[in-house]
Protein backbone atom coordinates (compact mmCIF):
# COMPACT_ATOMS: atom_id res chain seq x y z
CA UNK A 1 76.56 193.76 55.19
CA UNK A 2 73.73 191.53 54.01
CA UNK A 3 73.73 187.86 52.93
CA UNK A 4 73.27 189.02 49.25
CA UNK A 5 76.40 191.32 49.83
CA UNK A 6 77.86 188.07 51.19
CA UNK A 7 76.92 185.63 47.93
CA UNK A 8 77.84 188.50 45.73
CA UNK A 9 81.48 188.24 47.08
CA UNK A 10 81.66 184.43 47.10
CA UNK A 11 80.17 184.06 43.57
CA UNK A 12 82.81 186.36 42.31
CA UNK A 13 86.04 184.25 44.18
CA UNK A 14 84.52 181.22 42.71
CA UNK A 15 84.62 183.29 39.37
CA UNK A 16 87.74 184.64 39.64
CA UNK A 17 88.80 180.89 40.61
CA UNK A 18 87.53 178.76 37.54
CA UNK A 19 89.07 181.52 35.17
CA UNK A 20 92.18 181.16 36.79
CA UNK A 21 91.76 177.22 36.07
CA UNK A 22 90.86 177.55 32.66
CA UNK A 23 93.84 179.97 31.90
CA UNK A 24 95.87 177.56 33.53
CA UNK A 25 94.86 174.75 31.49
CA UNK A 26 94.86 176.70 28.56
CA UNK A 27 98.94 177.43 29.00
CA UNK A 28 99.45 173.70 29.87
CA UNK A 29 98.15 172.55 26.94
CA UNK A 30 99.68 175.22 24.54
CA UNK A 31 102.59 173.97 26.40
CA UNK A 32 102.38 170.16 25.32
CA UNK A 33 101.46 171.40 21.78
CA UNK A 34 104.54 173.10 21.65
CA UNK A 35 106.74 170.16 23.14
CA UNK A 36 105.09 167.81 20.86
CA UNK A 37 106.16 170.49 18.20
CA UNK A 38 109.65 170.09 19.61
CA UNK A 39 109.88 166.64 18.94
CA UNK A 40 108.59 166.66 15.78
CA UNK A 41 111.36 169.16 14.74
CA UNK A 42 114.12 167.44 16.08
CA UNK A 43 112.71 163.91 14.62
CA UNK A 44 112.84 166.00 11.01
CA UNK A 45 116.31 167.58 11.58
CA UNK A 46 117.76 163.83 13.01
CA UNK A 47 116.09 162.33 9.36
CA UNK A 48 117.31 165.11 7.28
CA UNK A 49 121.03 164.63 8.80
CA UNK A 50 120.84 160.62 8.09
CA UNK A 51 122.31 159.72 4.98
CA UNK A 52 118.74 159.21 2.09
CA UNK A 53 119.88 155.62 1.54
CA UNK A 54 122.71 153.46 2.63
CA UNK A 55 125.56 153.24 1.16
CA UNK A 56 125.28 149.57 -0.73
CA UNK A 57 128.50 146.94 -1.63
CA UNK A 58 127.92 145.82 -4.69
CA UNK A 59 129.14 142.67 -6.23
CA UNK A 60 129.15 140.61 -2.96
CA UNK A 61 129.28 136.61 -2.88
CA UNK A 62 126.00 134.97 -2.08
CA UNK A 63 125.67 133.40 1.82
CA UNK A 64 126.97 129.72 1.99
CA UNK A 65 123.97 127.27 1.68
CA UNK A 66 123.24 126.04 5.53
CA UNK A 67 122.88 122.32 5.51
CA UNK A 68 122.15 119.79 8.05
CA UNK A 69 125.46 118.32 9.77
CA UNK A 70 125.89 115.51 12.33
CA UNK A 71 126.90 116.78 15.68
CA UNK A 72 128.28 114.33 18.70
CA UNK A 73 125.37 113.82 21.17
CA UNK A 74 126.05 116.59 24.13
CA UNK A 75 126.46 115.69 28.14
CA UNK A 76 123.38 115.36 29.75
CA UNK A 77 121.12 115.06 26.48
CA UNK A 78 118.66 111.94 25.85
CA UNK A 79 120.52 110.74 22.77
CA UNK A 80 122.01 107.68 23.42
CA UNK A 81 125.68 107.54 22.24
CA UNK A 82 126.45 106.87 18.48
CA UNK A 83 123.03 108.42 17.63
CA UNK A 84 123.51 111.17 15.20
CA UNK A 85 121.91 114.32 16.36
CA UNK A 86 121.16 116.57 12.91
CA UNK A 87 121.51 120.54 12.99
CA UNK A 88 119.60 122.42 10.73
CA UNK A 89 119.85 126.71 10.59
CA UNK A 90 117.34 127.82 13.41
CA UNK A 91 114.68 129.21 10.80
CA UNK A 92 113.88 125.69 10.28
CA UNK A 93 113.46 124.74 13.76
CA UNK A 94 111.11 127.83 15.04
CA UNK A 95 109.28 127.02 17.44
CA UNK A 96 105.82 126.88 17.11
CA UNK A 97 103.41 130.08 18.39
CA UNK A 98 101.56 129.87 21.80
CA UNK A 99 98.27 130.33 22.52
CA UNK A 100 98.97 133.84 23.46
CA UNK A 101 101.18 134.73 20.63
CA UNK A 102 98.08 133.81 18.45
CA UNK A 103 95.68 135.84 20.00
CA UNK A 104 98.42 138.91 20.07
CA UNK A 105 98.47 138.44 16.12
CA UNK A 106 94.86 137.45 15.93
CA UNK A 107 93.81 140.57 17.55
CA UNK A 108 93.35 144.26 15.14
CA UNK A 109 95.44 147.48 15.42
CA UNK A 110 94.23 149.86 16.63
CA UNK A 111 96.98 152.74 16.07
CA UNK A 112 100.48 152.99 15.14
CA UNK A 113 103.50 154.59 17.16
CA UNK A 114 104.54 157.48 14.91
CA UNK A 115 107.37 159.15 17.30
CA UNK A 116 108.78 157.87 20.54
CA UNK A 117 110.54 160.13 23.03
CA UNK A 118 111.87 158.03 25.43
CA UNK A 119 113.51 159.99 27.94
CA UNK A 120 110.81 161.66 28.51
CA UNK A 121 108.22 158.72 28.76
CA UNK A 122 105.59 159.59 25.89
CA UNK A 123 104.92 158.65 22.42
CA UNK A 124 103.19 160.46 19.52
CA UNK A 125 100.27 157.76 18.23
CA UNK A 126 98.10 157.27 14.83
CA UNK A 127 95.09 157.69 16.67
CA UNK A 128 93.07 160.72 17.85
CA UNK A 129 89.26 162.01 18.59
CA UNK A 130 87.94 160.24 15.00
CA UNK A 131 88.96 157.06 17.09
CA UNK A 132 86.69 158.62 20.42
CA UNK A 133 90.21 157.99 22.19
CA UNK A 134 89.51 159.57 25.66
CA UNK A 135 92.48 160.62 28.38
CA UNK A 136 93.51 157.67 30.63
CA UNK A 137 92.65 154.31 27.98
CA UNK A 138 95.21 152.07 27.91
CA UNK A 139 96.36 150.05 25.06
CA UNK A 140 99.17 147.54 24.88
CA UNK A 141 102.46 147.69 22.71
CA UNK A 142 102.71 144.83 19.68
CA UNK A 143 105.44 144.47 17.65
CA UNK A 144 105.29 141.30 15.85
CA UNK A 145 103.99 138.81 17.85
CA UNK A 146 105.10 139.48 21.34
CA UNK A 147 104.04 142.51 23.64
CA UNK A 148 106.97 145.14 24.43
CA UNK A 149 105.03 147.69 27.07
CA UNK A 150 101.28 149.25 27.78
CA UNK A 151 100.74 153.01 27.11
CA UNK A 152 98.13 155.18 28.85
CA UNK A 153 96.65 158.19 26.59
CA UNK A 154 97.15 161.98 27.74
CA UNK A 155 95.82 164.78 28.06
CA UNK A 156 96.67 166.39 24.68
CA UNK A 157 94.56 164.15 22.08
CA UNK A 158 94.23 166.04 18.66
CA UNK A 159 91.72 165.12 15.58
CA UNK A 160 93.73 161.77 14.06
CA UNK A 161 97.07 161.85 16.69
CA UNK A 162 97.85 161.76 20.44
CA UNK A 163 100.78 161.68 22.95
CA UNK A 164 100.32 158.52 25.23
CA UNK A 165 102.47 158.27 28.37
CA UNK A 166 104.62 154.79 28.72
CA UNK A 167 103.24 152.72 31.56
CA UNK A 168 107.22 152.06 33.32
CA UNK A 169 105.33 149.33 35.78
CA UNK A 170 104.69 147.56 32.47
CA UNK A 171 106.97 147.24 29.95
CA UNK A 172 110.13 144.87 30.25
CA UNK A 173 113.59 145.86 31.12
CA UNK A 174 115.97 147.08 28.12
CA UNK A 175 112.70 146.99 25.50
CA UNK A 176 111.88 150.36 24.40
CA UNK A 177 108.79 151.57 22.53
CA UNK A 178 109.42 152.00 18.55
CA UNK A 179 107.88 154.02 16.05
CA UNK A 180 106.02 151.17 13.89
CA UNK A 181 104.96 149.37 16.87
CA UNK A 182 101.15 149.09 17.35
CA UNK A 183 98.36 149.15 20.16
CA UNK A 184 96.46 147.03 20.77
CA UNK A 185 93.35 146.98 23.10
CA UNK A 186 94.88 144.94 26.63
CA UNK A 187 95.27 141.57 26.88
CA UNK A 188 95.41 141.92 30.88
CA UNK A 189 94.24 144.69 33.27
């Protein structure tokens, strides 16, 4: 055989190759499409068998009125005894933001969680190519002013949604993602 006869052969594997690559890309994303179809069915079929509103009492007393009171100074505290220590409800003794909790709330959205599936580690997001999202960006989790986790964007990214894969390294013991919750660009890499 000649070298030609050779290349021939090896151009056609390398063929036969890349459309077996493409296929199989094709069938994983088809795949994710229909999982993220999944989801969104059983999301609809969980709201549909939730009550439309709750059930309301009517005719209920209003709350007592909290007001300040004179507690006995505690063991080990820096009020001298006899010294009336006053307790207010906490609302009125919130402590003041950080520096970081300020920037958190100083800083834009730049999506919203929509769905959340959280046994299997991803989350449907607000966000999609008109944002240029791209596969691997990372965003961090707001909800109100503290951070609850850091999500990492998929493969499948649609025109204005994507699934993003929760970052386990990241995000705190017993907090879960939430649909409402928003990204953020990262505070820390």
């Amino acid at each position: 055989m000649r070298l030609s006869h050779y290349a021939l052969a090896l151009t056609i594997i390398l063929l036969a190759i890349t459309g077996y690559l493409a296929w199989e890309a094709q069938e994983e994303a088809k795949g994710a499409r229909k999982e993220l179809e999944l989801v969104r069915r059983q999301q609809a079929a969980h709201e549909m068998a939730m009550p439309s509103k709750p059930d309301t009492v009517t005719n209920l007393p209003p709350p007592p009125e909290v007001q300040a009171t004179t507690l006995p100074p505690l063991a080990g505290s820096d009020l001298m005894p006899g010294t009336p220590a006053t307790y207010a409800s906490p609302a009125a003794a919130a402590a003041p933001l950080t520096d970081l909790q300020k920037q958190l709330l100083g800083m834009p959205a730049f999506a919203k969680v929509l769905e959340v599936n959280n046994e299997g580690g991803f989350a449907v997001i607000s966000a999609g190519r008109d944002k240029d999202l791209a596969s691997g960006m990372k965003f961090d989790v707001r909800r109100g002013n503290g951070l609850v986790g850091r999500v990492i964007v998929g493969e499948t990214i649609e025109a204005a949604q994507a699934v993003v894969d929760v970052d386990n390294t990241v995000i705190l013991p017993g907090v879960h993602i939430e649909a409402g919750d928003e990204l953020i660009l990262p505070i820390r890499k």
